[in-house]
PDB file of N, CA and C in Angstrom:
ATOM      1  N   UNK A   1      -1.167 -34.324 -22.883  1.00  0.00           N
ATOM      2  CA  UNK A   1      -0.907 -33.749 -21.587  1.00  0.00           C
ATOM      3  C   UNK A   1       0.433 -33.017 -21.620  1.00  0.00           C
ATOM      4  N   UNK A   2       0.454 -31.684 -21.241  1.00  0.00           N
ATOM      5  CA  UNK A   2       1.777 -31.008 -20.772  1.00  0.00           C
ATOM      6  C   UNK A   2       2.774 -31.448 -19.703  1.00  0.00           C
ATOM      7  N   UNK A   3       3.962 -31.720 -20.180  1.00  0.00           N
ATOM      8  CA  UNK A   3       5.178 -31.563 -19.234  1.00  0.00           C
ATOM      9  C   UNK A   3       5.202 -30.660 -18.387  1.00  0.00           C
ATOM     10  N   UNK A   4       5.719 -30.659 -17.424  1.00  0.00           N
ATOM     11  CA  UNK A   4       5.383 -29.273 -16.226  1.00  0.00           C
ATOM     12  C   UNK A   4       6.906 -28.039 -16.795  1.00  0.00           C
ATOM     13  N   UNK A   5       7.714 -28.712 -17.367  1.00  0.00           N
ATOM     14  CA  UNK A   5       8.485 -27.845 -18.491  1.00  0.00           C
ATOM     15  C   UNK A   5       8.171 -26.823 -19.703  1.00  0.00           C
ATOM     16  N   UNK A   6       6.362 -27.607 -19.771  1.00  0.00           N
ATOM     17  CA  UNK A   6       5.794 -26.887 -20.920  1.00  0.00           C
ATOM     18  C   UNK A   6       4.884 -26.234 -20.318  1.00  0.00           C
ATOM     19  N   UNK A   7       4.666 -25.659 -19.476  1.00  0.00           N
ATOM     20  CA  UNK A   7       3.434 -25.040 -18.984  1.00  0.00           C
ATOM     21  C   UNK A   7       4.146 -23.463 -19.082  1.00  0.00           C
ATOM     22  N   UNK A   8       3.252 -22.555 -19.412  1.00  0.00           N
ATOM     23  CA  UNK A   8       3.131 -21.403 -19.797  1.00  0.00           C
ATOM     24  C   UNK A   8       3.115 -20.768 -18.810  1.00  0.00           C
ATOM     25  N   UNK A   9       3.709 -19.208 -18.678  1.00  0.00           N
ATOM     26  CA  UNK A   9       2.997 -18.236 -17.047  1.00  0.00           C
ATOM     27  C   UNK A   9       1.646 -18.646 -17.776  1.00  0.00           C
ATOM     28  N   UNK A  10       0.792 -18.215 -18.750  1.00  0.00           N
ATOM     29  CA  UNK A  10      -0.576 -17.974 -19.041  1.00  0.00           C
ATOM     30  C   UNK A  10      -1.316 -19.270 -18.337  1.00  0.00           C
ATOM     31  N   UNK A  11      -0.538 -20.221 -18.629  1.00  0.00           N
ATOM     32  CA  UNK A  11      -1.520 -21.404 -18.181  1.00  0.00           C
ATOM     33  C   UNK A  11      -1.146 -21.767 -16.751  1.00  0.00           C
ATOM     34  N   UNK A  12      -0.822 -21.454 -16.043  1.00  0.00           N
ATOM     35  CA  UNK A  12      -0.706 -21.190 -14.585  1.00  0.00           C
ATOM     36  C   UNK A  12      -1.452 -20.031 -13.645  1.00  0.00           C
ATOM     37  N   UNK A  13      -2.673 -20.798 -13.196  1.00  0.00           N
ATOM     38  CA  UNK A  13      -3.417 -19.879 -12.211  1.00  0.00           C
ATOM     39  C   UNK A  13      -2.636 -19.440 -11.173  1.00  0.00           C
ATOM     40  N   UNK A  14      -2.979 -18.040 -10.307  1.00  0.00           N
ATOM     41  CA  UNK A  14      -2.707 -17.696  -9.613  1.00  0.00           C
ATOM     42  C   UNK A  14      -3.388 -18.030  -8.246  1.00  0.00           C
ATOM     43  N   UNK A  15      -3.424 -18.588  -7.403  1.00  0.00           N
ATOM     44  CA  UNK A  15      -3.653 -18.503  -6.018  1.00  0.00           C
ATOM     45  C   UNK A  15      -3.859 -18.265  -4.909  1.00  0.00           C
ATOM     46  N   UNK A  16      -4.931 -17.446  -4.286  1.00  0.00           N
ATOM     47  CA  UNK A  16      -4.227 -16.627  -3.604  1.00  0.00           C
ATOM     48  C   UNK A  16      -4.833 -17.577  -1.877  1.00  0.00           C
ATOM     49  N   UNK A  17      -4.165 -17.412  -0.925  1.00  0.00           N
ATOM     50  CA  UNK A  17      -4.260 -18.145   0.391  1.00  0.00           C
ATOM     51  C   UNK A  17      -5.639 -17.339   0.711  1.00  0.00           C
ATOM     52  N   UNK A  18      -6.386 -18.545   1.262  1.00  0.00           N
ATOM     53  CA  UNK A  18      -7.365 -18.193   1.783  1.00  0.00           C
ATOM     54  C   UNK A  18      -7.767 -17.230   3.302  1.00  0.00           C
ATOM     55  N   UNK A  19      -6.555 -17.476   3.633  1.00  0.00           N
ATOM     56  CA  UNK A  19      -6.129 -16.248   4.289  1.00  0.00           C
ATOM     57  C   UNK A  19      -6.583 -14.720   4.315  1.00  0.00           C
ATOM     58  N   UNK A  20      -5.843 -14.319   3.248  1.00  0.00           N
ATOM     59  CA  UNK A  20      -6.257 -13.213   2.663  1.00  0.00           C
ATOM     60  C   UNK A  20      -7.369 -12.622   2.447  1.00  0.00           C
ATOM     61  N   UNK A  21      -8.600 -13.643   1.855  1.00  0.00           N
ATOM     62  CA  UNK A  21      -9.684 -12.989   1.823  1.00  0.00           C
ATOM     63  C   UNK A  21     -10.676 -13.080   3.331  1.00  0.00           C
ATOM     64  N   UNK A  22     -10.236 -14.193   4.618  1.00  0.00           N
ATOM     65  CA  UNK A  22     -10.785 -13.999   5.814  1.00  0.00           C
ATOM     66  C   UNK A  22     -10.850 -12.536   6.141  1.00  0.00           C
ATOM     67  N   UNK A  23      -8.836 -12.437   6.473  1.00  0.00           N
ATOM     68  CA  UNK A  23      -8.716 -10.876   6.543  1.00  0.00           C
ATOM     69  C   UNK A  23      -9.477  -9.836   6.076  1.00  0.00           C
ATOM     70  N   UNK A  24      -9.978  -9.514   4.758  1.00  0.00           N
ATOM     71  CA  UNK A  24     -10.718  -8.527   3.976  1.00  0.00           C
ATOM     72  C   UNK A  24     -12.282  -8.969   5.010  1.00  0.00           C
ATOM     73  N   UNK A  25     -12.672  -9.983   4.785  1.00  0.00           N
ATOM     74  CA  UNK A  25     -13.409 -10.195   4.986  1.00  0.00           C
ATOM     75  C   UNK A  25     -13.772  -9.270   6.598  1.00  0.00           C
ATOM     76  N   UNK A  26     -13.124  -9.906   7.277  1.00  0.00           N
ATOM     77  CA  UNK A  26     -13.016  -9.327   8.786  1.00  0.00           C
ATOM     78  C   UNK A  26     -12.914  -7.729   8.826  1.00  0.00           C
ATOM     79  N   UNK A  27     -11.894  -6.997   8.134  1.00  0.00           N
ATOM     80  CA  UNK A  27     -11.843  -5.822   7.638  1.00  0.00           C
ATOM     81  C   UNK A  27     -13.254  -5.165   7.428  1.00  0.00           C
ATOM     82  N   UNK A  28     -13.549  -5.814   6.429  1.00  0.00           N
ATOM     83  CA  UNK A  28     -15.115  -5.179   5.920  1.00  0.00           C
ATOM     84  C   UNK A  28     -16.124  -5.278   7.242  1.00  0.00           C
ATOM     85  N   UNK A  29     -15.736  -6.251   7.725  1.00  0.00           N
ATOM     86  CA  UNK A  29     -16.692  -6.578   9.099  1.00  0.00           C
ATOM     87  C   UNK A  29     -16.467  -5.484  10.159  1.00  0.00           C
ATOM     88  N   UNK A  30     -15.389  -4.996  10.160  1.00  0.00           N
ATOM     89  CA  UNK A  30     -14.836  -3.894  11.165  1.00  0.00           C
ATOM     90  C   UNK A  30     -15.940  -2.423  10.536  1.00  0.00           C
ATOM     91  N   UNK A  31     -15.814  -2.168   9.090  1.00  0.00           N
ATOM     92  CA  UNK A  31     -15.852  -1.409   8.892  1.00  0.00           C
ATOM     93  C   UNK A  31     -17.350  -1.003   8.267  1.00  0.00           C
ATOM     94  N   UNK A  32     -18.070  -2.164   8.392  1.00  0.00           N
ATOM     95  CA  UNK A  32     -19.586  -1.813   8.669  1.00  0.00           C
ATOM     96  C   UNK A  32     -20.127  -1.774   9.404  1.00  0.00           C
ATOM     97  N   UNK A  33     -19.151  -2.415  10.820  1.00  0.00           N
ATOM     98  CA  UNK A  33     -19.595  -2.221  12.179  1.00  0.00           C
ATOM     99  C   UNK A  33     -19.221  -0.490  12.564  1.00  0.00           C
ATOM    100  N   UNK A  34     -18.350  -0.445  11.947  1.00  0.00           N
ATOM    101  CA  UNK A  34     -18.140   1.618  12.265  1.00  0.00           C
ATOM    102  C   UNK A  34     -19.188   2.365  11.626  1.00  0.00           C
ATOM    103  N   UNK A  35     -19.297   1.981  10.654  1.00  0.00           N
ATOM    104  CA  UNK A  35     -20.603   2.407   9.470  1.00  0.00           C
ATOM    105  C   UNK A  35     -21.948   2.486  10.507  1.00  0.00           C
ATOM    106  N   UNK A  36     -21.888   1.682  11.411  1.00  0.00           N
ATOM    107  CA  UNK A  36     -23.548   1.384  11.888  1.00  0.00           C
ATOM    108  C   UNK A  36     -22.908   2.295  13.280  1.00  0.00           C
ATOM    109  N   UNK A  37     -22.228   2.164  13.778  1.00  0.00           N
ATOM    110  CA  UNK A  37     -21.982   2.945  14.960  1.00  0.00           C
ATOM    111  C   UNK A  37     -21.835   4.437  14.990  1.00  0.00           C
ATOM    112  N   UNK A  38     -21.903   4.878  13.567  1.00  0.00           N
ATOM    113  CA  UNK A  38     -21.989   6.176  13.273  1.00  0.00           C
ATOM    114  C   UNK A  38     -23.459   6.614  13.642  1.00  0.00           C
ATOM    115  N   UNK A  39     -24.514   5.867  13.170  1.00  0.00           N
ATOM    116  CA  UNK A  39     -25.903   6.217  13.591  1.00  0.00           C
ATOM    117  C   UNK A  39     -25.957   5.684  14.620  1.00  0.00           C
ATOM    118  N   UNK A  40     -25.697   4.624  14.868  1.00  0.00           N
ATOM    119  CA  UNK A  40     -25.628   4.128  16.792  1.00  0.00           C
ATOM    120  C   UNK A  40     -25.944   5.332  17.765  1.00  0.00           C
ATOM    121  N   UNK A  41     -24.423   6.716  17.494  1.00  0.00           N
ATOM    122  CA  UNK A  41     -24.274   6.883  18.687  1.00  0.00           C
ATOM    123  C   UNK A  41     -24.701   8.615  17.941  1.00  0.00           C
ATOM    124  N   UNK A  42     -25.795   8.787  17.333  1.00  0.00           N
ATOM    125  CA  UNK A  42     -26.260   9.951  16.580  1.00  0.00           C
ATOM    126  C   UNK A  42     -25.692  10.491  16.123  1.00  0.00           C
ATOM    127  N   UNK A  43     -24.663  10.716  15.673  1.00  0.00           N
ATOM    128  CA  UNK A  43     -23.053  11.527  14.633  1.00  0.00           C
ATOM    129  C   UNK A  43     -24.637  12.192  13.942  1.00  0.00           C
ATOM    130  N   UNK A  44     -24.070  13.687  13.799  1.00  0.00           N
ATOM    131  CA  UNK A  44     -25.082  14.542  13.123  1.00  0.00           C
ATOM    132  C   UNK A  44     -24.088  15.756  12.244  1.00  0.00           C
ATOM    133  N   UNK A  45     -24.730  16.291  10.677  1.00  0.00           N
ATOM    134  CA  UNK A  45     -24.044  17.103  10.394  1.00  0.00           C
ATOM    135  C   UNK A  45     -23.157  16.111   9.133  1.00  0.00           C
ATOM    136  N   UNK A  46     -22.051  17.395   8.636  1.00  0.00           N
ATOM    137  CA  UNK A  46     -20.664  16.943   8.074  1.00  0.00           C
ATOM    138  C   UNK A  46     -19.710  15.448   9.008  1.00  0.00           C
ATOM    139  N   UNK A  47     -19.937  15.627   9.689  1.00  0.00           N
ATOM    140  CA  UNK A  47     -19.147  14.410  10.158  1.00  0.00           C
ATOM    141  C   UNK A  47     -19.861  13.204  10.098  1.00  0.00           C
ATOM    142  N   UNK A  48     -20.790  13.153  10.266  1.00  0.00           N
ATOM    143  CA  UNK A  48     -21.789  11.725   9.604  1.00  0.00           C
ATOM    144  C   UNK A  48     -21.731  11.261   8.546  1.00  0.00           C
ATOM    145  N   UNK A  49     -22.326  12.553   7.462  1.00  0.00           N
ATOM    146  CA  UNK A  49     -21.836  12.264   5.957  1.00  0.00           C
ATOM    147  C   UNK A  49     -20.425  11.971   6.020  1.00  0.00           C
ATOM    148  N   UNK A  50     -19.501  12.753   6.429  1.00  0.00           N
ATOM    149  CA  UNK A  50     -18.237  12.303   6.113  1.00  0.00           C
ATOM    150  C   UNK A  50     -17.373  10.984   6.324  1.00  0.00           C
ATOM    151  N   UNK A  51     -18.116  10.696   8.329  1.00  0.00           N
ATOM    152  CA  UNK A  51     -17.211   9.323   8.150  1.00  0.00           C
ATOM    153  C   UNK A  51     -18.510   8.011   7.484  1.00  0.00           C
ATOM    154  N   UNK A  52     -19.561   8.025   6.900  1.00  0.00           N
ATOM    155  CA  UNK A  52     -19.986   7.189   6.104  1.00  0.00           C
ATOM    156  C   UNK A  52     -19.546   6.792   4.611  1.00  0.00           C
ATOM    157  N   UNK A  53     -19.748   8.537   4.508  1.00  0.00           N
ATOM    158  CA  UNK A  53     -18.902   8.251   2.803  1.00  0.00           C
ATOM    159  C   UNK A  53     -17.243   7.720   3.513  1.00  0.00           C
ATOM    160  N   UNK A  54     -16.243   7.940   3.978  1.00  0.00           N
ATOM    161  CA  UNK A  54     -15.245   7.314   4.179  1.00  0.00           C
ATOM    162  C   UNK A  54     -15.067   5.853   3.948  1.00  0.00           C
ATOM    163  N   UNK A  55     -16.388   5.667   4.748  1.00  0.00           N
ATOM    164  CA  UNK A  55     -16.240   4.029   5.123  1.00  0.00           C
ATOM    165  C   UNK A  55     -16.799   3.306   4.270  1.00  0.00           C
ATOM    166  N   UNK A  56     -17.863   3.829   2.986  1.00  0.00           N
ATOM    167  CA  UNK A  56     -18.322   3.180   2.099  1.00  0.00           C
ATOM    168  C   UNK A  56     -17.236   3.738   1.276  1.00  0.00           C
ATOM    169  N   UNK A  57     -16.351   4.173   0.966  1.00  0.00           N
ATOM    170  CA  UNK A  57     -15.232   4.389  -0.316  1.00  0.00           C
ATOM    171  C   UNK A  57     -14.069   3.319   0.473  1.00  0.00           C
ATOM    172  N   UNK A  58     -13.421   3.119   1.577  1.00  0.00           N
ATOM    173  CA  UNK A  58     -12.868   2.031   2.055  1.00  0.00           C
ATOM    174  C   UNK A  58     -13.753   0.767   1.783  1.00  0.00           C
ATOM    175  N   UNK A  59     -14.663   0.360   2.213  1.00  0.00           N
ATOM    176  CA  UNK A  59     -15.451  -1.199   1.967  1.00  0.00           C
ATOM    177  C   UNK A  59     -15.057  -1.409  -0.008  1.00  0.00           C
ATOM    178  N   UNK A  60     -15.810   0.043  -0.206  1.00  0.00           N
ATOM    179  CA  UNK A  60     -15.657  -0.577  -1.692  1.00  0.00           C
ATOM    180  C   UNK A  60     -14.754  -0.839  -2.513  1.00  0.00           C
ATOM    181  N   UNK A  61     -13.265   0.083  -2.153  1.00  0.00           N
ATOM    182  CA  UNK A  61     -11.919  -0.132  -2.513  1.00  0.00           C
ATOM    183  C   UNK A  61     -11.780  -1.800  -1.884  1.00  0.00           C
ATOM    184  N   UNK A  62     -11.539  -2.206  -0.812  1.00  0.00           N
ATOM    185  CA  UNK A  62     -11.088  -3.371  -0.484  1.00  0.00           C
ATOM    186  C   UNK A  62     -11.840  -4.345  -1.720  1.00  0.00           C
ATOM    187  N   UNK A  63     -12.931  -4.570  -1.241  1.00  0.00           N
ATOM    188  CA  UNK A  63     -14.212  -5.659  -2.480  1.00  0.00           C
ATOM    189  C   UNK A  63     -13.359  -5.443  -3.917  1.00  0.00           C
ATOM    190  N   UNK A  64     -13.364  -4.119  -4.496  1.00  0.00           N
ATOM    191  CA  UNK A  64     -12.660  -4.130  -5.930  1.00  0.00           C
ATOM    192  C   UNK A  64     -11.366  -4.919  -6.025  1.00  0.00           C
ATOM    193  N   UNK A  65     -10.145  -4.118  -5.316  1.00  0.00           N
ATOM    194  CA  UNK A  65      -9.290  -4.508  -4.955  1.00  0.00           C
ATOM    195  C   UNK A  65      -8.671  -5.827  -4.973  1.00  0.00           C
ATOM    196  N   UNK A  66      -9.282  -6.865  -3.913  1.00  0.00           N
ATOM    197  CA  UNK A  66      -9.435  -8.269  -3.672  1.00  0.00           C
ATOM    198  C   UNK A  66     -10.417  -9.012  -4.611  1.00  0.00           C
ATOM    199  N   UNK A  67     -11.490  -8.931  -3.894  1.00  0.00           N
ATOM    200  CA  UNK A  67     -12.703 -10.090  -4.379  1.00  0.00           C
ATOM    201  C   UNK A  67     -12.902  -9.899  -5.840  1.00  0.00           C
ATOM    202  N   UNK A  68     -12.615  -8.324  -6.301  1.00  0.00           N
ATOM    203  CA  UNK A  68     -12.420  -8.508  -8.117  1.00  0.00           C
ATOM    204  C   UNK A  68     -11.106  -8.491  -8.936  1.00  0.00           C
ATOM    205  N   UNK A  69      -9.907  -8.949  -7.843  1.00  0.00           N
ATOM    206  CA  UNK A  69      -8.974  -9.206  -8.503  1.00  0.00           C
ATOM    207  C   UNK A  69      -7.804  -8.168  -8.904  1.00  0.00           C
ATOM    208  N   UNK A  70      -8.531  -6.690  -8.598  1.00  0.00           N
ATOM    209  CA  UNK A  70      -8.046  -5.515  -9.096  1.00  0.00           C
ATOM    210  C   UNK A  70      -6.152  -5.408  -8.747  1.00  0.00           C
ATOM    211  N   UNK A  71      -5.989  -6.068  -7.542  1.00  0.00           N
ATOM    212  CA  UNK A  71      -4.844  -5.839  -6.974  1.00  0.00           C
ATOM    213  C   UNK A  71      -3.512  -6.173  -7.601  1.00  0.00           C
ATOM    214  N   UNK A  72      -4.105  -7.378  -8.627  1.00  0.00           N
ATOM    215  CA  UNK A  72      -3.179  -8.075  -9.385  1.00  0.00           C
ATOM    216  C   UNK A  72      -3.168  -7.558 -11.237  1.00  0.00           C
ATOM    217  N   UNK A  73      -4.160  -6.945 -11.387  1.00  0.00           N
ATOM    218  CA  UNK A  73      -3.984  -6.493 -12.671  1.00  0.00           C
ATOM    219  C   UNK A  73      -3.517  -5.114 -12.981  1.00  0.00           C
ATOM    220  N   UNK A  74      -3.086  -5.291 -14.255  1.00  0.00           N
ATOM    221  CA  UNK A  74      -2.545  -4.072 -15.198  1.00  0.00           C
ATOM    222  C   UNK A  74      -2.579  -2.748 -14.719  1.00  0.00           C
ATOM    223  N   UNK A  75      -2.031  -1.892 -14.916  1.00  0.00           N
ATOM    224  CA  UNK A  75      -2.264  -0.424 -14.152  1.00  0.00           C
ATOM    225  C   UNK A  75      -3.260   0.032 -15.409  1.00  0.00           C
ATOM    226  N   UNK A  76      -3.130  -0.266 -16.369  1.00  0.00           N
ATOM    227  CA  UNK A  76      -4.160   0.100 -17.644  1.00  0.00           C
ATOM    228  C   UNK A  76      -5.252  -0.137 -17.297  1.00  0.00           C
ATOM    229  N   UNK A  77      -5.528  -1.556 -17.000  1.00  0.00           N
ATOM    230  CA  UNK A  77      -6.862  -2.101 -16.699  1.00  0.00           C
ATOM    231  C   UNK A  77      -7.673  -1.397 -15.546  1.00  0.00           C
ATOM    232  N   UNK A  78      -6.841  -1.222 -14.539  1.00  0.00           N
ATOM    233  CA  UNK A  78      -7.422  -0.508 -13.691  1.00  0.00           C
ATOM    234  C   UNK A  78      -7.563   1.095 -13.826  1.00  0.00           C
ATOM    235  N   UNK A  79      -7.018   1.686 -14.334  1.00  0.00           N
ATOM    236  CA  UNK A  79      -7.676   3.355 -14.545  1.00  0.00           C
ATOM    237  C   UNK A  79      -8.260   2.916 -15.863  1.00  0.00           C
ATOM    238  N   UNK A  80      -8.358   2.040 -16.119  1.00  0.00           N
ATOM    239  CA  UNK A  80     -10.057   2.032 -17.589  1.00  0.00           C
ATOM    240  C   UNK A  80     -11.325   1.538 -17.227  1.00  0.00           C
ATOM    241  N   UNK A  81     -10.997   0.987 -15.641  1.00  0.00           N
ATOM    242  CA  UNK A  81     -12.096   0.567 -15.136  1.00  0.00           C
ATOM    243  C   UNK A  81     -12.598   1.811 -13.944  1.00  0.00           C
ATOM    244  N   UNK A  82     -11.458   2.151 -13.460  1.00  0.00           N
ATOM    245  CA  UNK A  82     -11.994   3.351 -12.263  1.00  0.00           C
ATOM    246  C   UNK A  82     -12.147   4.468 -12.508  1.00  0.00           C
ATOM    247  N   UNK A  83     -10.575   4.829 -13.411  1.00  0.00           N
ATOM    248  CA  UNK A  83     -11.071   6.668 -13.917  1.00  0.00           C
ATOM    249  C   UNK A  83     -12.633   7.449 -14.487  1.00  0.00           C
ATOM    250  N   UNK A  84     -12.708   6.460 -15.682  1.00  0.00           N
ATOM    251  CA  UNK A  84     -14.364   7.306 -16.205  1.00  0.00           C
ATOM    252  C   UNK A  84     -15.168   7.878 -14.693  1.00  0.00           C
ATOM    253  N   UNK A  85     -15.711   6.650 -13.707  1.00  0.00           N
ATOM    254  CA  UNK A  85     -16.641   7.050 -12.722  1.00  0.00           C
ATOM    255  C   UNK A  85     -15.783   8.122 -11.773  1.00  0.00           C
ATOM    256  N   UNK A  86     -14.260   8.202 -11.938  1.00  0.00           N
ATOM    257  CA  UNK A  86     -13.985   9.607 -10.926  1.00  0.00           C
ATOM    258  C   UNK A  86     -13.914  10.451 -11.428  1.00  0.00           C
ATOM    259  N   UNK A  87     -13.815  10.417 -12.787  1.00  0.00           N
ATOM    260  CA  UNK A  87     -14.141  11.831 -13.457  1.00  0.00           C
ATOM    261  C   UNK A  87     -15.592  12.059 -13.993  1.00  0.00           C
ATOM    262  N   UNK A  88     -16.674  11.292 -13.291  1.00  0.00           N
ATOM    263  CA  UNK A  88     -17.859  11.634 -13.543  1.00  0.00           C
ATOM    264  C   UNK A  88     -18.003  12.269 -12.406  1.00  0.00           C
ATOM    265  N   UNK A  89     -17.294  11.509 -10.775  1.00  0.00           N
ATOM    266  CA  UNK A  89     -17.862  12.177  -9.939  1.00  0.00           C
ATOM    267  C   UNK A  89     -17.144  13.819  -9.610  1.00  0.00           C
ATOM    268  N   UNK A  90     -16.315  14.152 -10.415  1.00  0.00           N
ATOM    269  CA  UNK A  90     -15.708  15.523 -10.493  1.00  0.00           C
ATOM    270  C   UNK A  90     -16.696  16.470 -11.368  1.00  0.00           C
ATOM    271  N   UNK A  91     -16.885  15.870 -12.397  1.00  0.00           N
ATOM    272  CA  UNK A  91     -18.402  16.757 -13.142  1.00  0.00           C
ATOM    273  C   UNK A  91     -18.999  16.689 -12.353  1.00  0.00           C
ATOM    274  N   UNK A  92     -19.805  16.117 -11.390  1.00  0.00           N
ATOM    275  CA  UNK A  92     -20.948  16.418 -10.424  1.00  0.00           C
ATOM    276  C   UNK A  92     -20.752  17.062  -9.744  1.00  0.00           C
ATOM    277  N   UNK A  93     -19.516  17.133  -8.975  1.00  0.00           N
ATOM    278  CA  UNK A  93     -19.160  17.882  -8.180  1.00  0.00           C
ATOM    279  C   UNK A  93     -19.056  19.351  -8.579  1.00  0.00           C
ATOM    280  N   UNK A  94     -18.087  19.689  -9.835  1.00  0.00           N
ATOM    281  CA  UNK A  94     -18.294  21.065 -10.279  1.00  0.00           C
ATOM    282  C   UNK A  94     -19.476  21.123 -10.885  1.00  0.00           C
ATOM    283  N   UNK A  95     -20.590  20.483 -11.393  1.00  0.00           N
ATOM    284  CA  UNK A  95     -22.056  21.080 -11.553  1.00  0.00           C
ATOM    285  C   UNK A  95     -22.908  21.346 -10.664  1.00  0.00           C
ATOM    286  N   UNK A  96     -22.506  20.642  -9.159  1.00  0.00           N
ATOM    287  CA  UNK A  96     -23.176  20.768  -7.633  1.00  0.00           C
ATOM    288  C   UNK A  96     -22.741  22.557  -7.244  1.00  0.00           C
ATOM    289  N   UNK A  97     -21.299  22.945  -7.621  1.00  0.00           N
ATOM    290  CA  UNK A  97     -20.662  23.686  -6.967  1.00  0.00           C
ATOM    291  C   UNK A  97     -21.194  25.328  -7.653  1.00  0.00           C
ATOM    292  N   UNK A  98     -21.735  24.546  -9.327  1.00  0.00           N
ATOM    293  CA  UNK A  98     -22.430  25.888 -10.353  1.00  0.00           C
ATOM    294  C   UNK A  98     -23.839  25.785  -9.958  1.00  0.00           C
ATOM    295  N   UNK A  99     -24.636  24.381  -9.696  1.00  0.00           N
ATOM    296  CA  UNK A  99     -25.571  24.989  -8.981  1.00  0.00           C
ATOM    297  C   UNK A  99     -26.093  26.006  -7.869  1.00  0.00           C
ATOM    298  N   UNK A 100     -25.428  25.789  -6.807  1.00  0.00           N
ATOM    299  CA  UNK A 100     -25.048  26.669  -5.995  1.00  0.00           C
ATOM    300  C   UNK A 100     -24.785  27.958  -6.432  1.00  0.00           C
ATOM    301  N   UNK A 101     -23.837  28.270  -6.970  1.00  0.00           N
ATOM    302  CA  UNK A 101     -23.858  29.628  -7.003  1.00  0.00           C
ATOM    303  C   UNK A 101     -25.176  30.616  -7.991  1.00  0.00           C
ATOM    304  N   UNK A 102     -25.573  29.685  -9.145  1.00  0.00           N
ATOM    305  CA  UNK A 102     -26.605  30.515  -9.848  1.00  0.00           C
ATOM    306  C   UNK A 102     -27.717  30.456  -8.717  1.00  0.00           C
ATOM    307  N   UNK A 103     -28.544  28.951  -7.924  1.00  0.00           N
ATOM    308  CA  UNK A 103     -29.066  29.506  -6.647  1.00  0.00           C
ATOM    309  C   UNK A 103     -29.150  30.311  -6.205  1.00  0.00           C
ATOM    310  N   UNK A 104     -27.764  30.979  -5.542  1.00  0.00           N
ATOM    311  CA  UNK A 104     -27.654  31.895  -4.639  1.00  0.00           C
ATOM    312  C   UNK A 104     -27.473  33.557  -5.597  1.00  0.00           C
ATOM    313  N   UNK A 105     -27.543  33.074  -6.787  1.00  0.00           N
ATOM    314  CA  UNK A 105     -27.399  34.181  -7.884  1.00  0.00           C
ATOM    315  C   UNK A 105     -28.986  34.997  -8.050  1.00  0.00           C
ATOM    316  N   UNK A 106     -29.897  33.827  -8.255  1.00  0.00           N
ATOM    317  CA  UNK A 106     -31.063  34.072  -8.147  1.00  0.00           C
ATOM    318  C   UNK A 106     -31.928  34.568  -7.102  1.00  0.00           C
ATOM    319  N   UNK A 107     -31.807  33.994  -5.693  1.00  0.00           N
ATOM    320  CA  UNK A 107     -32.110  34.824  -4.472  1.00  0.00           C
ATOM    321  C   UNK A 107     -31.567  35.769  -4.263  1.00  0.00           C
ATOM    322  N   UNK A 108     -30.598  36.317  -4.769  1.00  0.00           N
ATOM    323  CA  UNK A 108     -29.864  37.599  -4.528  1.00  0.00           C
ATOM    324  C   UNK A 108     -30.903  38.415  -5.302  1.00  0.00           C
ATOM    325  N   UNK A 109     -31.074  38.842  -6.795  1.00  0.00           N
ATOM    326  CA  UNK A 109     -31.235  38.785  -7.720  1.00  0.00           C
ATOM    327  C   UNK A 109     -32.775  39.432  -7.450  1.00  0.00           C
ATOM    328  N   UNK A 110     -33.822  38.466  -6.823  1.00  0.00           N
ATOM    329  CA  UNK A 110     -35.156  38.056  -6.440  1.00  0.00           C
ATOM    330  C   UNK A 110     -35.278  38.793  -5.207  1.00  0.00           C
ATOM    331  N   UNK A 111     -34.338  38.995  -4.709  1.00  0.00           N
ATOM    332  CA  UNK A 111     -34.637  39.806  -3.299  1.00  0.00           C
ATOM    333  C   UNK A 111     -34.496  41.642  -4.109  1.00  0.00           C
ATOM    334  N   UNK A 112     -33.886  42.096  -4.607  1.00  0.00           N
ATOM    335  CA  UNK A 112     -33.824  43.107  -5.095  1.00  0.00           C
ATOM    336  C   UNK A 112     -35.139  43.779  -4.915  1.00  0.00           C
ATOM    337  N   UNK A 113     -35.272  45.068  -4.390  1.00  0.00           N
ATOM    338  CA  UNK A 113     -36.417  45.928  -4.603  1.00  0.00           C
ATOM    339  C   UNK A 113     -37.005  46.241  -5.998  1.00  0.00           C
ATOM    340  N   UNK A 114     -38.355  46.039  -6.273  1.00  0.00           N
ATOM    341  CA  UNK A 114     -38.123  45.694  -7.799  1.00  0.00           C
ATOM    342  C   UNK A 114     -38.306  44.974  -8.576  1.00  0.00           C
ATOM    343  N   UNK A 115     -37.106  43.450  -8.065  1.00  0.00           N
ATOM    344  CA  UNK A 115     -37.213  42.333  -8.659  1.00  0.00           C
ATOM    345  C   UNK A 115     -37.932  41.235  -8.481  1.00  0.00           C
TER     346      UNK A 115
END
């Protein structure tokens, strides 16, 4: 058995007050109740998409964050776990943005007298 002289940071868990995760908890509760009140009260258009995606990139930051611990680890660990998927969702985004334009390259194109 270890002396409490011999105990390691490594061998010392961290703790965190149960507190903390009510809060998140409640948080998330706030913020799927906004999530649902977006279709509640018919939000139509860019602003629907927008404050949903908002509120599902908030829910899911908190969950990572907390409930996986993220808050307390490495700055390494965490852009080796998050970067790849935001720089996937930046390729999609600029391949969404080249779709579009050859689209609109082609109806141009197709409308031509001619073409």
């Amino acid at each position: 058995m270890m002396a409490n002289s011999e105990l390691t940071h490594d061998s010392v868990k961290q703790q965190h007050p149960i507190s903390l995760y009510l809060k998140v908890w409640g948080l998330l509760f706030v913020l799927s109740t906004l999530s649902y009140l977006v279709d509640y009260f018919h939000l139509q258009g860019m602003l629907r998409w927008s404050l949903i995606l908002l509120f599902m990139a908030l829910k899911a930051g908190l969950i990572a964050a907390v409930f996986m611990h993220m808050r307390w680890e490495r700055l390494a660990l965490v852009y080796t776990i998050f970067l790849p998927p935001l720089v996937l969702l930046v390729l999609v985004g600029l391949m969404a943005s080249e779709a579009s334009y050859i689209f609109a390259l082609r109806e141009w194109f197709f409308s031509l007298p001619g073409g």
